[in-house]
Protein backbone atom coordinates (compact mmCIF):
# COMPACT_ATOMS: atom_id res chain seq x y z
CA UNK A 1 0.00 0.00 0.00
CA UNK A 2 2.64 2.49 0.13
CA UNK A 3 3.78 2.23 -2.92
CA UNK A 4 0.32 3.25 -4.17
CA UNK A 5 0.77 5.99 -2.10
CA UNK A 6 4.02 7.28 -3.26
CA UNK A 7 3.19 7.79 -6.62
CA UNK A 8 0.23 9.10 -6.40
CA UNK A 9 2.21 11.95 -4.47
CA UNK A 10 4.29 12.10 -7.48
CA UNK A 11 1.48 12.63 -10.32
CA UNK A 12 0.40 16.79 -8.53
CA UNK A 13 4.68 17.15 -9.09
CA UNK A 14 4.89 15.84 -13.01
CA UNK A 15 1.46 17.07 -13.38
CA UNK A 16 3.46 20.51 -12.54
CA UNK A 17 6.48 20.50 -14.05
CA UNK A 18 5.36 18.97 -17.33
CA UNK A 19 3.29 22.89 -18.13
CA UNK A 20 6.31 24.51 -17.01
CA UNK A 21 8.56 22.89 -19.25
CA UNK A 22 6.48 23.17 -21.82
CA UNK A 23 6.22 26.27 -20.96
CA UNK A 24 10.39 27.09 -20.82
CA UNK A 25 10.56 25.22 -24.12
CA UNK A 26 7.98 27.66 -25.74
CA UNK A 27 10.08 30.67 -24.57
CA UNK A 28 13.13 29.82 -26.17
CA UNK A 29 11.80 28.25 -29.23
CA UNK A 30 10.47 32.12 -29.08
CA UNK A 31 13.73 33.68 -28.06
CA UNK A 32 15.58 32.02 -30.96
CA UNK A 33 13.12 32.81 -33.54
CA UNK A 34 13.15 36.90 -32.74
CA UNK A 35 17.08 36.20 -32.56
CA UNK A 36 17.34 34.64 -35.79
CA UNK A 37 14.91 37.79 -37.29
CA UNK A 38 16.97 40.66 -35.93
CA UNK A 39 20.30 39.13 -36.93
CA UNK A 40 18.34 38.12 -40.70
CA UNK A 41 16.90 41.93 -40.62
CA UNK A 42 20.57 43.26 -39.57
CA UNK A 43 21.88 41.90 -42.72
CA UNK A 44 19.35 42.98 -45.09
CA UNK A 45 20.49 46.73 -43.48
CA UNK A 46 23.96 45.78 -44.34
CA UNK A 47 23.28 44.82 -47.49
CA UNK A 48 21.02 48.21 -47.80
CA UNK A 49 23.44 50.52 -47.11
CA UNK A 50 25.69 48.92 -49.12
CA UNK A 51 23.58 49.43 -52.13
CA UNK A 52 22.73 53.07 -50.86
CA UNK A 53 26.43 53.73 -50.54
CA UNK A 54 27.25 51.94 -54.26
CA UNK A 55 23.96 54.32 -55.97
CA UNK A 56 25.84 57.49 -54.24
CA UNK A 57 28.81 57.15 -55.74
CA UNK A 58 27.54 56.64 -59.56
CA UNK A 59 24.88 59.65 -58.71
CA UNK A 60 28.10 61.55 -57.91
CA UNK A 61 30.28 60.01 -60.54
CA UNK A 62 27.19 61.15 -63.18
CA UNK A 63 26.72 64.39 -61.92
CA UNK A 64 30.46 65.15 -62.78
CA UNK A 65 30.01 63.71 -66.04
CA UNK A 66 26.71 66.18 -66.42
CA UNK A 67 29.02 68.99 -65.69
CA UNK A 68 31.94 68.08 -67.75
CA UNK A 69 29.42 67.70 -70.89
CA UNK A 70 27.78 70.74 -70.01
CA UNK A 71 31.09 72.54 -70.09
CA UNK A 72 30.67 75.90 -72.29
CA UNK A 73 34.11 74.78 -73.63
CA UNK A 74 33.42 72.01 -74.86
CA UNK A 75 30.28 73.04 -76.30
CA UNK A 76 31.97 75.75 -78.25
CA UNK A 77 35.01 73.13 -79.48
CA UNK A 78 32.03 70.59 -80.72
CA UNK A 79 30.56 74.13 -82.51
CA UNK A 80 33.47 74.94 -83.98
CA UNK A 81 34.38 71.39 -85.31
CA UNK A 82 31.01 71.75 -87.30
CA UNK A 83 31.47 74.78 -88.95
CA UNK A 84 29.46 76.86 -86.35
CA UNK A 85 30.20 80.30 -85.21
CA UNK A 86 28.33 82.85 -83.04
CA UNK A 87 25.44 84.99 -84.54
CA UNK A 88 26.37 88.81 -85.27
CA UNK A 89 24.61 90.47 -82.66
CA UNK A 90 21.94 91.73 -86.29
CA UNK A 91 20.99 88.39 -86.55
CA UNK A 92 19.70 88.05 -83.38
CA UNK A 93 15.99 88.86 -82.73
CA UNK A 94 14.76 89.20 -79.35
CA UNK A 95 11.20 87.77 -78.61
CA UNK A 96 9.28 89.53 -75.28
């Protein structure tokens, strides 16, 4: 008879413990899932600001180029190569 007695003292304890670990278990499966999205999410920043830094520099290389094509110099070599010359200030009409 005591060893009926015995475990059925045991049963309230497992009958405890088995929630709780399920319990624990459920928290970390938790606490490695947000870990695994914030170190995922920190890499797709990396890789972000990467790209951001790569666009900057060809916006900047291809505003230099814009300014080196727009270059009244050169504009007035490429007119001259094709035969053009400035207007004599008669030729010019001015429209208000």
């Amino acid at each position: 008879m005591k060893k009926g007695k015995a475990s059925k003292g045991r049963y309230p304890m497992i009958a405890l413990w088995i929630p709780l670990m399920v319990i624990f278990i459920a928290e970390l499966l938790v606490y490695t899932w947000c870990r695994v999205q914030y170190v995922r999410t920190g890499y797709e920043i990396n890789e972000v600001v990467k790209e951001h830094q790569r666009l900057m520099e060809v916006h900047r290389k291809l505003q230099i180029e814009e300014a080196r094509l727009r270059s009244p110099e050169r504009i007035i070599r490429i007119a001259q190569k094709r035969g053009l010359v400035m207007p004599d200030p008669r030729q010019v009409k001015v429209i208000p």
